[in-house]
C-alpha atoms as a PDB file:
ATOM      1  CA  UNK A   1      17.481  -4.607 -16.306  1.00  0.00           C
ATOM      2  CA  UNK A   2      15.216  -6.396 -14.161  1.00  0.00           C
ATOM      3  CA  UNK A   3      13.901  -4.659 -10.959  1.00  0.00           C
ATOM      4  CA  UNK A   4      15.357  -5.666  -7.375  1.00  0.00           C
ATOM      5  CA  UNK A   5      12.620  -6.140  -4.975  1.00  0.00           C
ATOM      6  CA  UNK A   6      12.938  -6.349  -1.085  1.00  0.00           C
ATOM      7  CA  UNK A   7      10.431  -7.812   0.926  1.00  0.00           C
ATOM      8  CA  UNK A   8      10.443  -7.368   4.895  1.00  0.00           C
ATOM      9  CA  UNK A   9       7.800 -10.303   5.810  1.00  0.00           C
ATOM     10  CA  UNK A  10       8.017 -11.922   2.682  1.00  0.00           C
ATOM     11  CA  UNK A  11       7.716 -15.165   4.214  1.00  0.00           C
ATOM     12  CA  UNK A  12       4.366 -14.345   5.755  1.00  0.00           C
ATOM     13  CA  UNK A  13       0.738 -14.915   4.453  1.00  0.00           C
ATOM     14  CA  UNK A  14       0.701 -11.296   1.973  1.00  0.00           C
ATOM     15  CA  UNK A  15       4.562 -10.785   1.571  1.00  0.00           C
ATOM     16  CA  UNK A  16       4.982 -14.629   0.083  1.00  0.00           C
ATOM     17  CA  UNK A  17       2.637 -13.769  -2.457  1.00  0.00           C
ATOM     18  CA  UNK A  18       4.006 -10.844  -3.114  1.00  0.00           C
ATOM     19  CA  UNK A  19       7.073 -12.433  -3.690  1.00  0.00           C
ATOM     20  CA  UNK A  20       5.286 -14.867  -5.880  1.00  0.00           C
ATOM     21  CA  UNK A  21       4.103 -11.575  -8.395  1.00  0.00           C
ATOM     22  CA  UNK A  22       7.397 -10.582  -8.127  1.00  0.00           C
ATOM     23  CA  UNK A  23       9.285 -13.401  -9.679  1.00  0.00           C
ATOM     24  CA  UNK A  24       6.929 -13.847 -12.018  1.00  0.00           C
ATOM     25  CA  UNK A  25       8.015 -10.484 -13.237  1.00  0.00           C
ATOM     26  CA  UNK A  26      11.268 -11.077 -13.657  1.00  0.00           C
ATOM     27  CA  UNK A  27      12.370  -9.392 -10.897  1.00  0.00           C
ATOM     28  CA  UNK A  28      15.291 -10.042  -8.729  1.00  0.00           C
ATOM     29  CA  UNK A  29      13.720 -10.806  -5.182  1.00  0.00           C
ATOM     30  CA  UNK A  30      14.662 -11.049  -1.485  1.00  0.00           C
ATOM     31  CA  UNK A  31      12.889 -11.702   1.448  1.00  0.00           C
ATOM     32  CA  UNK A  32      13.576 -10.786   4.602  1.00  0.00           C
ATOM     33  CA  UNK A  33      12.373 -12.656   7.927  1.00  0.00           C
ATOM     34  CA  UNK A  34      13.542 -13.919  11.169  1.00  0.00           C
ATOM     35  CA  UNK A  35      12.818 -17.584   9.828  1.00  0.00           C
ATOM     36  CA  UNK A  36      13.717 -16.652   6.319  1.00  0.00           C
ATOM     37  CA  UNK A  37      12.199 -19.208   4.087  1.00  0.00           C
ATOM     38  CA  UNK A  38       8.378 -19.737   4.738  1.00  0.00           C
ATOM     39  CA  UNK A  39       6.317 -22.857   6.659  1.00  0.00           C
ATOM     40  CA  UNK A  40       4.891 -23.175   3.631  1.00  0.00           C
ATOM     41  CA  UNK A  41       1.548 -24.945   5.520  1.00  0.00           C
ATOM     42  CA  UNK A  42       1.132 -21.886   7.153  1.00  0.00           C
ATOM     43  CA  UNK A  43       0.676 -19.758   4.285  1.00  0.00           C
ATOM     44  CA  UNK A  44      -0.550 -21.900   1.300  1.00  0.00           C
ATOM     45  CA  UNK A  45      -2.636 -25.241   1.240  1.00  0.00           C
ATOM     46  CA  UNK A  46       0.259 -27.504   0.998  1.00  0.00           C
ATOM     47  CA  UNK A  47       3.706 -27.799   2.803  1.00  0.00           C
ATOM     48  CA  UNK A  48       5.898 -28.173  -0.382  1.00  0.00           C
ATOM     49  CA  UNK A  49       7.721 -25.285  -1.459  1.00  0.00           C
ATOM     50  CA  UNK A  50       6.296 -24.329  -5.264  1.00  0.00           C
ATOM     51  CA  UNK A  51       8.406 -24.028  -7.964  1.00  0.00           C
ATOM     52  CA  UNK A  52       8.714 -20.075  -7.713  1.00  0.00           C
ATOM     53  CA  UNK A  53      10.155 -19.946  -4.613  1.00  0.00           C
ATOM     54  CA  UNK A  54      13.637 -21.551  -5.658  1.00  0.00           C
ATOM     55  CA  UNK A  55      14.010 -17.721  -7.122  1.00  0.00           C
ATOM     56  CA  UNK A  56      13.496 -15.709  -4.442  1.00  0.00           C
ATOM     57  CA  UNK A  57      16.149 -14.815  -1.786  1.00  0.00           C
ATOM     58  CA  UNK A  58      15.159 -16.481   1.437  1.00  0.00           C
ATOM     59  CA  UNK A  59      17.453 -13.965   3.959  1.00  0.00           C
ATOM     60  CA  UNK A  60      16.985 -14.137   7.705  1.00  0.00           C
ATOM     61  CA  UNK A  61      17.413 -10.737   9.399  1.00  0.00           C
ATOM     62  CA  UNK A  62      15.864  -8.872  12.641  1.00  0.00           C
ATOM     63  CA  UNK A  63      13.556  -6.003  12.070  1.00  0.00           C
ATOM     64  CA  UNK A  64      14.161  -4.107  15.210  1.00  0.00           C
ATOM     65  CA  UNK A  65      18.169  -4.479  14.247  1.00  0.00           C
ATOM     66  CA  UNK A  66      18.788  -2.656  11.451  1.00  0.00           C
ATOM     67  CA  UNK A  67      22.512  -3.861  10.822  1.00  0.00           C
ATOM     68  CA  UNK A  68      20.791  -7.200   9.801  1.00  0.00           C
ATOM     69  CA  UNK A  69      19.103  -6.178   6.815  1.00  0.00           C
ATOM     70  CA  UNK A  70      20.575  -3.132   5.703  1.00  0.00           C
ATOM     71  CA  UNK A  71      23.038  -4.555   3.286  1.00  0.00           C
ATOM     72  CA  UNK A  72      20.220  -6.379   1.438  1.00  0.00           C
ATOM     73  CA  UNK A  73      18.961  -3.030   0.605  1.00  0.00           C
ATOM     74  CA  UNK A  74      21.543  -1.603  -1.434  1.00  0.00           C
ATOM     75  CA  UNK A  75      20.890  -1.769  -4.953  1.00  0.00           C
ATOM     76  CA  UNK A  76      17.455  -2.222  -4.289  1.00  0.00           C
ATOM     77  CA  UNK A  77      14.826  -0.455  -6.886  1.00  0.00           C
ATOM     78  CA  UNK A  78      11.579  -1.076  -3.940  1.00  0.00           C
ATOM     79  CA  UNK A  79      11.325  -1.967  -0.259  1.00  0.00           C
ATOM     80  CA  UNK A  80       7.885  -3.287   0.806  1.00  0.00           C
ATOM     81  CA  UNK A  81       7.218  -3.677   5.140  1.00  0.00           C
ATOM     82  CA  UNK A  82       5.204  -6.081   5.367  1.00  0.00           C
ATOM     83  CA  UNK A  83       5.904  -7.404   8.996  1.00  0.00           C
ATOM     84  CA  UNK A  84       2.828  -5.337  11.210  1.00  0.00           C
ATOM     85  CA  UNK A  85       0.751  -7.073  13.843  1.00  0.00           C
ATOM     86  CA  UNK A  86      -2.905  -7.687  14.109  1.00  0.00           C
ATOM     87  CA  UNK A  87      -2.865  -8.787  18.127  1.00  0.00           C
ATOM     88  CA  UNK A  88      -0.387  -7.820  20.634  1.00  0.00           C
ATOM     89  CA  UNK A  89       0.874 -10.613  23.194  1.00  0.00           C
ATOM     90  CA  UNK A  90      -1.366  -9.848  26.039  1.00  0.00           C
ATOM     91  CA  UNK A  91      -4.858  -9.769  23.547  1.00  0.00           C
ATOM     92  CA  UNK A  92      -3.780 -13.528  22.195  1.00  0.00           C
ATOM     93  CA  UNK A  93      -2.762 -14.330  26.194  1.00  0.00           C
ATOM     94  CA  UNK A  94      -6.394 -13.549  26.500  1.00  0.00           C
ATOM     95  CA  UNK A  95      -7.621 -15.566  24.333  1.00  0.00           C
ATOM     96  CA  UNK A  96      -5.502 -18.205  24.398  1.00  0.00           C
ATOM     97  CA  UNK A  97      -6.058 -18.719  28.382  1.00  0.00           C
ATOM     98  CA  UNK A  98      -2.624 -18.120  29.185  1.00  0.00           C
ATOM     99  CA  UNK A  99      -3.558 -14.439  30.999  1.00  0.00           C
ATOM    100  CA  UNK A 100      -6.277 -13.350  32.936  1.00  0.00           C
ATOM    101  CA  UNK A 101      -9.131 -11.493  30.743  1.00  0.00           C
ATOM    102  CA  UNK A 102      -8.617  -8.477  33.427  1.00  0.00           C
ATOM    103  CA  UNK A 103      -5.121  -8.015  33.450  1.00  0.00           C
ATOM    104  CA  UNK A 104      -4.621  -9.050  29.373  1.00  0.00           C
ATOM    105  CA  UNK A 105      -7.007  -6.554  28.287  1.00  0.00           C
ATOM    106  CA  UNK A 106      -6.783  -3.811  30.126  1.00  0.00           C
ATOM    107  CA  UNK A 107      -3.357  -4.024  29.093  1.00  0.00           C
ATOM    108  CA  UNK A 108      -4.200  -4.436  25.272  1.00  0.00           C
ATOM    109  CA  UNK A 109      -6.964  -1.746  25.285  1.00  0.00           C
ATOM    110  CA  UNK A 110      -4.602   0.620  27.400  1.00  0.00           C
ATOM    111  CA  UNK A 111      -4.535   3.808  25.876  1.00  0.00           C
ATOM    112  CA  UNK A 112      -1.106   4.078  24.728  1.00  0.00           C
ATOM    113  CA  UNK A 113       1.910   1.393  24.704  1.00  0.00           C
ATOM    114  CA  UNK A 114       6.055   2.368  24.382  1.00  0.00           C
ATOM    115  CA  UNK A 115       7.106   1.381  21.060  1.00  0.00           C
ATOM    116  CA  UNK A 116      10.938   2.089  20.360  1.00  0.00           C
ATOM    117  CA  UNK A 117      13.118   5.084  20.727  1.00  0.00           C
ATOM    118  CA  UNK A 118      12.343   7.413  18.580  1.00  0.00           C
ATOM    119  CA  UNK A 119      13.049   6.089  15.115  1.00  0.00           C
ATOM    120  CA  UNK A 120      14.040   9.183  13.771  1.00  0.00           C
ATOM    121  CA  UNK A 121      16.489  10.338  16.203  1.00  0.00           C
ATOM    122  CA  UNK A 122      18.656   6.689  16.484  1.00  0.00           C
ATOM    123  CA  UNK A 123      22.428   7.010  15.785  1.00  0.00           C
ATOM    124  CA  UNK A 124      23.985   4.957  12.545  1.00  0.00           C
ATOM    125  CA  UNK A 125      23.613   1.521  13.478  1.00  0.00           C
ATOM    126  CA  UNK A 126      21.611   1.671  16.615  1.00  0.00           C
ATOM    127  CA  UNK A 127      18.762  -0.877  16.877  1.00  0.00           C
ATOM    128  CA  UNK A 128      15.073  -0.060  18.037  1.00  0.00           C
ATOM    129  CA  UNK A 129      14.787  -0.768  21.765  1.00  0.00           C
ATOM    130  CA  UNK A 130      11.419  -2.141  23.000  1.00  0.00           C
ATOM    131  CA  UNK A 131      10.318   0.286  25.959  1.00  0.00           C
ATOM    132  CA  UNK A 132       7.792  -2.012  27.631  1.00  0.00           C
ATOM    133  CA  UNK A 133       9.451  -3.351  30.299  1.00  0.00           C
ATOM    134  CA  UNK A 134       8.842  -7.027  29.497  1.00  0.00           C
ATOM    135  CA  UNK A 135       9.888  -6.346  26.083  1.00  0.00           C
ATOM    136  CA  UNK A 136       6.906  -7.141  24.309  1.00  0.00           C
ATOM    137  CA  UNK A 137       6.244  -6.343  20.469  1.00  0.00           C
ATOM    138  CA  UNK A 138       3.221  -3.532  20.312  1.00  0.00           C
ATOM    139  CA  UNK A 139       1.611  -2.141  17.997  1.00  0.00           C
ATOM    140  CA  UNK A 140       4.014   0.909  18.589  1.00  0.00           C
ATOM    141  CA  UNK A 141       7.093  -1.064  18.072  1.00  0.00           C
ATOM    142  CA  UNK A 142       5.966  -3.407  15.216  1.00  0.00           C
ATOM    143  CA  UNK A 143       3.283  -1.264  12.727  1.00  0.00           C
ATOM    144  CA  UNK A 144       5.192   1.763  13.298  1.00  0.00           C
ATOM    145  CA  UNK A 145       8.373   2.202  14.717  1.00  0.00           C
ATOM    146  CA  UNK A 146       9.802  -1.025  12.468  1.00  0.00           C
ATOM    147  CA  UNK A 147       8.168   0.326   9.440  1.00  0.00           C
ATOM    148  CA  UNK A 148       9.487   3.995   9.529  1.00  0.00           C
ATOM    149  CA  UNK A 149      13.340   2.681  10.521  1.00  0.00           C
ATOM    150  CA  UNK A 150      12.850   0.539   7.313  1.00  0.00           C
ATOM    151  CA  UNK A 151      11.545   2.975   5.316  1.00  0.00           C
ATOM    152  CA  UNK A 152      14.507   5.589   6.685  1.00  0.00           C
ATOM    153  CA  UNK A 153      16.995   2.845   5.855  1.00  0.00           C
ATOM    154  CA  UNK A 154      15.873   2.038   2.310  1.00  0.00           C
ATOM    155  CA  UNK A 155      16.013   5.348   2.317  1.00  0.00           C
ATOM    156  CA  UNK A 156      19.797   5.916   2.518  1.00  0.00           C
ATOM    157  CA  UNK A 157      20.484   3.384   0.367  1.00  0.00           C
ATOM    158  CA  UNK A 158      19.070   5.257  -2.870  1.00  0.00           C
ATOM    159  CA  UNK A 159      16.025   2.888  -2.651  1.00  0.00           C
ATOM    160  CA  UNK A 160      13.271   4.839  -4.975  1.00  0.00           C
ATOM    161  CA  UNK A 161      10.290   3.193  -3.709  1.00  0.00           C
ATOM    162  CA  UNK A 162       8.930   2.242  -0.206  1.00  0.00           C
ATOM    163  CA  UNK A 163       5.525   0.549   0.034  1.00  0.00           C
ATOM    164  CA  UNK A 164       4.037   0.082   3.594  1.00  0.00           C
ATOM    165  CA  UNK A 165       1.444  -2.581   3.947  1.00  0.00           C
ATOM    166  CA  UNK A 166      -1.187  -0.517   6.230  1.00  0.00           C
ATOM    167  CA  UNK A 167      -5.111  -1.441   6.554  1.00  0.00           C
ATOM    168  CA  UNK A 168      -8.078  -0.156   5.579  1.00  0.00           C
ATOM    169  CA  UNK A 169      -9.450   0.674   8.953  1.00  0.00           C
ATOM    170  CA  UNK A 170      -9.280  -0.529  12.794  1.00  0.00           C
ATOM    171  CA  UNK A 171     -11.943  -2.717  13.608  1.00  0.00           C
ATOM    172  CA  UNK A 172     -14.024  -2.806  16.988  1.00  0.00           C
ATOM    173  CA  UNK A 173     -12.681  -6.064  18.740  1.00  0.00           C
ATOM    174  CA  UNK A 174      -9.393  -4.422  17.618  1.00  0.00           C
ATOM    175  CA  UNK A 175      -7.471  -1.550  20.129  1.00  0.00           C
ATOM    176  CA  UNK A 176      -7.708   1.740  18.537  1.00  0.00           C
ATOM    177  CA  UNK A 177      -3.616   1.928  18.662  1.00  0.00           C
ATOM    178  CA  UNK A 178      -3.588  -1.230  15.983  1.00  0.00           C
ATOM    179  CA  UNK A 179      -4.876   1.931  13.178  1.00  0.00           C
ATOM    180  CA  UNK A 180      -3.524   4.321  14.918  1.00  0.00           C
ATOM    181  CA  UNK A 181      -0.358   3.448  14.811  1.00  0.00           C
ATOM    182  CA  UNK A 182      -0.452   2.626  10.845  1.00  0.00           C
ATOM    183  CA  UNK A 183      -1.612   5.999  10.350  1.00  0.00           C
ATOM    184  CA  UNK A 184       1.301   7.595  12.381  1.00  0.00           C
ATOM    185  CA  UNK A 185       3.843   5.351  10.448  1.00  0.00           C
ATOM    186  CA  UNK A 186       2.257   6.718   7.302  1.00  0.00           C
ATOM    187  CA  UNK A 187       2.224  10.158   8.222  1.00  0.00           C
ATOM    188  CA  UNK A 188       5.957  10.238   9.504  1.00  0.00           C
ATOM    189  CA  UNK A 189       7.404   8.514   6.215  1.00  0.00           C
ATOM    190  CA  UNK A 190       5.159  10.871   4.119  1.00  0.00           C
ATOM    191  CA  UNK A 191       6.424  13.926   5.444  1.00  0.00           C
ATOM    192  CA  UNK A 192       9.977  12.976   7.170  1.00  0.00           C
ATOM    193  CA  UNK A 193      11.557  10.838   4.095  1.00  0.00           C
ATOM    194  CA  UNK A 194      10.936  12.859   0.978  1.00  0.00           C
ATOM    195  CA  UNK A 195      12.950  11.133  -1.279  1.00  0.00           C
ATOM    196  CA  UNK A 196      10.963   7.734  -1.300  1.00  0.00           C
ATOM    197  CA  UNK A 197       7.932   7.430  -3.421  1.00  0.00           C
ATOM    198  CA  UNK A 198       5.583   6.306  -0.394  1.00  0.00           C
ATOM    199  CA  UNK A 199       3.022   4.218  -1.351  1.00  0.00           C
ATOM    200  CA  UNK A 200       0.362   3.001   1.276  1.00  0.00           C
ATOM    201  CA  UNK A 201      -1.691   0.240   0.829  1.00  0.00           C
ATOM    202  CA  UNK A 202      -4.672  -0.046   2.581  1.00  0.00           C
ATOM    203  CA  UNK A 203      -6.681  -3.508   2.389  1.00  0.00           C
ATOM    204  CA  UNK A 204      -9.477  -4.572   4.226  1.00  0.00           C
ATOM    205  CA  UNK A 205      -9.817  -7.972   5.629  1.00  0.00           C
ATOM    206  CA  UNK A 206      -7.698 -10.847   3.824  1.00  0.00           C
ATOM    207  CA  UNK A 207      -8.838 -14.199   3.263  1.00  0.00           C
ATOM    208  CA  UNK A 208      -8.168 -17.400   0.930  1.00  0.00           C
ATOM    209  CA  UNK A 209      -8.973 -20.989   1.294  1.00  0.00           C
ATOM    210  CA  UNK A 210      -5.621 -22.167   2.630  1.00  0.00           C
ATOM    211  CA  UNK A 211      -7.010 -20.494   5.991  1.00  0.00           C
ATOM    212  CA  UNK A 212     -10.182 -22.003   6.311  1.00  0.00           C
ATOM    213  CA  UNK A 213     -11.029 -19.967   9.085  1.00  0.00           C
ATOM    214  CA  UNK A 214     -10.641 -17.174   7.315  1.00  0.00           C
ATOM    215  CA  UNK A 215     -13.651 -17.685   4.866  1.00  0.00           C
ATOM    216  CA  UNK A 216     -16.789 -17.465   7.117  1.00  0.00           C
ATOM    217  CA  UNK A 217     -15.292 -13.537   8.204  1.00  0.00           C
ATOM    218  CA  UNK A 218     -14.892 -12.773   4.935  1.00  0.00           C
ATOM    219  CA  UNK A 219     -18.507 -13.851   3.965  1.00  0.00           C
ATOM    220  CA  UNK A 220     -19.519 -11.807   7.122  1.00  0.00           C
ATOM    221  CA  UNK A 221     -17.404  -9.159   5.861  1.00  0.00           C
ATOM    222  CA  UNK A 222     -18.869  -9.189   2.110  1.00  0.00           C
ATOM    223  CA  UNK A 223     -22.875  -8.460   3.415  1.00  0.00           C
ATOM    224  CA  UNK A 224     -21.443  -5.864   5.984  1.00  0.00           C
ATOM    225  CA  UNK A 225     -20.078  -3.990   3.162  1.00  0.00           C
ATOM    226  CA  UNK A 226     -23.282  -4.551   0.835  1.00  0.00           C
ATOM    227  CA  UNK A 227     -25.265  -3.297   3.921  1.00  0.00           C
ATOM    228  CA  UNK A 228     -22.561  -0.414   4.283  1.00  0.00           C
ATOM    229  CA  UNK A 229     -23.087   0.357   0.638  1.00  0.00           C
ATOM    230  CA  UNK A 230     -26.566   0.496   1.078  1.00  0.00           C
ATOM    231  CA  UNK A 231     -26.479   3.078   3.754  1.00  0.00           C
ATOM    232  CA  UNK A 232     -24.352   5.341   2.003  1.00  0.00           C
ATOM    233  CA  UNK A 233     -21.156   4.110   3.856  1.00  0.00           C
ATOM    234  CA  UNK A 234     -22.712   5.132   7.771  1.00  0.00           C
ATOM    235  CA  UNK A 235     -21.641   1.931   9.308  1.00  0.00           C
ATOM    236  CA  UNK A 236     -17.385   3.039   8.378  1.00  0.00           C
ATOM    237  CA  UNK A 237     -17.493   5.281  11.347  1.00  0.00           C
ATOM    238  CA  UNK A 238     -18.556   2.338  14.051  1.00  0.00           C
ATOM    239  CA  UNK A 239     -17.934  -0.675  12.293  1.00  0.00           C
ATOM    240  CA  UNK A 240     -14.450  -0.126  10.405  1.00  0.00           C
ATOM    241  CA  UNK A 241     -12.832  -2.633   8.658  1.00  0.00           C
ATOM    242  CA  UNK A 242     -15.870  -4.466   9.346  1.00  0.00           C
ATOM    243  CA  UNK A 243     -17.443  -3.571   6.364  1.00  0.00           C
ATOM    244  CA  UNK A 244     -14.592  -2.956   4.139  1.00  0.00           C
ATOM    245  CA  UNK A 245     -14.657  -4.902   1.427  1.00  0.00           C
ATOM    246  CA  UNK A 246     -12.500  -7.921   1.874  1.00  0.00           C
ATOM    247  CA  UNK A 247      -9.716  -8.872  -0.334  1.00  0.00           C
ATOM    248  CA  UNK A 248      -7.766 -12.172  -1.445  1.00  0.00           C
ATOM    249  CA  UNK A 249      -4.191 -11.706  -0.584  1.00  0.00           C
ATOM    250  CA  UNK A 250      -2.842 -13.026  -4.303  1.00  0.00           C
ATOM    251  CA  UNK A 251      -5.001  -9.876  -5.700  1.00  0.00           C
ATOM    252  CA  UNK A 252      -3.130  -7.625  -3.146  1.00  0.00           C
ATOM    253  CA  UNK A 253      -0.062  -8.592  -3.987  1.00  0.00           C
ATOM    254  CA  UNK A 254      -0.856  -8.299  -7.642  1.00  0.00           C
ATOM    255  CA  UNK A 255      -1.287  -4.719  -6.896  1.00  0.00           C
ATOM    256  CA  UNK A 256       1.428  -3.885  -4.622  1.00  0.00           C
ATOM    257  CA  UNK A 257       3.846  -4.956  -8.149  1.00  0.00           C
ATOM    258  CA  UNK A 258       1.721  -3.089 -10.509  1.00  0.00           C
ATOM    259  CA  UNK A 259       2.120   0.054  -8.282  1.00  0.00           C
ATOM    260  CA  UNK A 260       5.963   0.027  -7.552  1.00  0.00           C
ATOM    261  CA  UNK A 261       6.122  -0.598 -11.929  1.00  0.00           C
ATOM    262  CA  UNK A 262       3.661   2.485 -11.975  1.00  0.00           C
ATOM    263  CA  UNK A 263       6.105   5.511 -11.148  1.00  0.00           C
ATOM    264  CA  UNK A 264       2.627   7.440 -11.219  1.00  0.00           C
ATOM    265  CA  UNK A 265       1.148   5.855  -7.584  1.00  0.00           C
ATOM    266  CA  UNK A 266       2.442   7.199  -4.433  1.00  0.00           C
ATOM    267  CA  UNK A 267       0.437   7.830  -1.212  1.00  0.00           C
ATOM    268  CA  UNK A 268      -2.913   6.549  -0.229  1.00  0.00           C
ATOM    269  CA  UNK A 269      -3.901   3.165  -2.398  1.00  0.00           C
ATOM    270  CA  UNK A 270      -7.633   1.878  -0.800  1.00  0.00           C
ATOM    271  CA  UNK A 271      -9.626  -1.028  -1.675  1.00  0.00           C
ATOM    272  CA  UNK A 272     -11.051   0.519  -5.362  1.00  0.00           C
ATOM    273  CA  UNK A 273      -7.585   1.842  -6.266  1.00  0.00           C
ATOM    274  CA  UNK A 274      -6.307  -1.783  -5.138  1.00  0.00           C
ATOM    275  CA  UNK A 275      -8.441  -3.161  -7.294  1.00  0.00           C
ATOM    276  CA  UNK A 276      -7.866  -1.131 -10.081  1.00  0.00           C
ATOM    277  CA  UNK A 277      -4.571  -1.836  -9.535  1.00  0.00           C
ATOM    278  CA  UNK A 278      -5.170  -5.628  -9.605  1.00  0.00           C
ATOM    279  CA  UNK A 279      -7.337  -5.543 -12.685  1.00  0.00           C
ATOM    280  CA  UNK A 280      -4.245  -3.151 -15.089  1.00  0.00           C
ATOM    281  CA  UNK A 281      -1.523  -5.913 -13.931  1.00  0.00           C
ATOM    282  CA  UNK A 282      -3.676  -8.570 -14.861  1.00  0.00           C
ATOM    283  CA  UNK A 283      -4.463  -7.073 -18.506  1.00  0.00           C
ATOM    284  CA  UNK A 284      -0.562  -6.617 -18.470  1.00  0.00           C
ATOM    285  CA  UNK A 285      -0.230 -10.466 -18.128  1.00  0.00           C
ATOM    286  CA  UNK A 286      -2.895 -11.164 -20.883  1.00  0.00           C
ATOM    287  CA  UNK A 287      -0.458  -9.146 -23.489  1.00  0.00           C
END
């Protein structure tokens, strides 16, 4: 029987491709999104839909309301969350003019931000409540409190498998809170949901020519983590994600599959295990 697959932010620029893997698979995919199916521009280099995506479930649900999305769960054999945030309102306000530099990042580099209630203790049903007063989506609410909720639905439902699209590291034009709340979401699934096989991937930097802008970072990227190499890995500490090695999103994907088919990953998967990952799902397709 083939596997069911659920994708939170599987219309996005990871989770489509993800997707993508899946079907080709075999597997029986949804995606879950506020838009539901993708702006295909956005994500690829051209704004057709490809042939693939006519199998995949194009659902529109709310993350923060669990109600939405939680019958799409049942029967499902994974659950990936792939929905986190890189900047938070004020930090784009910034830099898109619309806030003053002050005011915007002093708020984004604040120490700590509300997220939700606490996902843990909500009653059936109940939906996470921003607690910043203008309601704003922070790191808090979005790369942890939506991704443990998720992974504590899927969790009722008998769901085996929960993968939780993290990052490698924070990076320094990046708040601290944008890691540090990945790394809380990890920890709290890992040790508060024991019946889900947990699996935590961890890629650097993504890139791919249907985002131009994306290649000249990742070429930065690339000789920051030769140099990094060089020095033994010194620069990790100061320069993060900076000189992580960075990834193509299509080769992520192919290893977010391979490990839900593995039953043998769980936990921690970094950039060599992602790889590694990568390279035993693409032998699979050669056979």
């Amino acid at each position: 029987m083939a596997k069911k697959i659920v994708v939170c932010g599987g219309n996005g620029f990871l989770g489509s491709r993800i997707c993508k893997v899946a079907v080709g698979r075999g597997w029986d995919v949804t995606s879950i999104s506020r838009s539901g199916e993708p702006t295909w521009s956005a994500i690829t280099s051209s704004p057709y839909a490809p042939p693939w995506s006519t199998s995949v479930k194009w659902q529109k649900a709310d993350i923060l309301k669990p109600e939405t999305y939680k019958p799409m769960l049942n029967g499902a054999d994974a659950v990936v969350h792939s929905m986190g945030i890189l900047l938070e309102a004020d930090y784009k306000g910034v830099i898109t003019g619309k806030e003053s530099p002050w005011s915007g990042l002093s708020r984004a580099f604040s120490a700590t931000k509300g997220g939700s209630q606490n996902p843990l203790e909500r009653k059936e049903g109940e939906a996470l409540e921003p607690q910043e007063k203008d309601g704003q989506l922070t790191y808090e609410l979005m790369n942890r409190d939506s991704a443990i909720t998720l992974a504590q639905e899927a969790s009722s439902q008998n769901v085996s498998s929960f993968v939780f699209i993290s990052a490698a590291a924070g990076a320094p034009m990046l708040p601290k809170r944008y890691i540090t709340t990945k790394r809380d979401a990890e920890s709290t699934i890992a040790s508060s949901l024991l019946k889900l096989r947990s699996i935590f991937i961890r890629p650097g930097f993504l890139y791919d020519s249907s985002r131009m802008f994306t290649m000249p970072i990742a070429a930065a990227g690339s000789v920051g983590n030769m140099v990094n190499s060089m020095m033994g890995g010194r620069l990790s500490g100061i320069a993060g994600a900076a000189v992580e090695k960075p990834l193509k999103p299509d080769l992520v994907a192919e290893a977010v599959v391979e490990a839900i088919e593995d039953s043998a990953v769980k936990g921690v998967v970094g950039t060599s295990d992602i790889e590694a990952l990568a390279t035993k799902a693409w032998r699979r397709g050669m056979l």
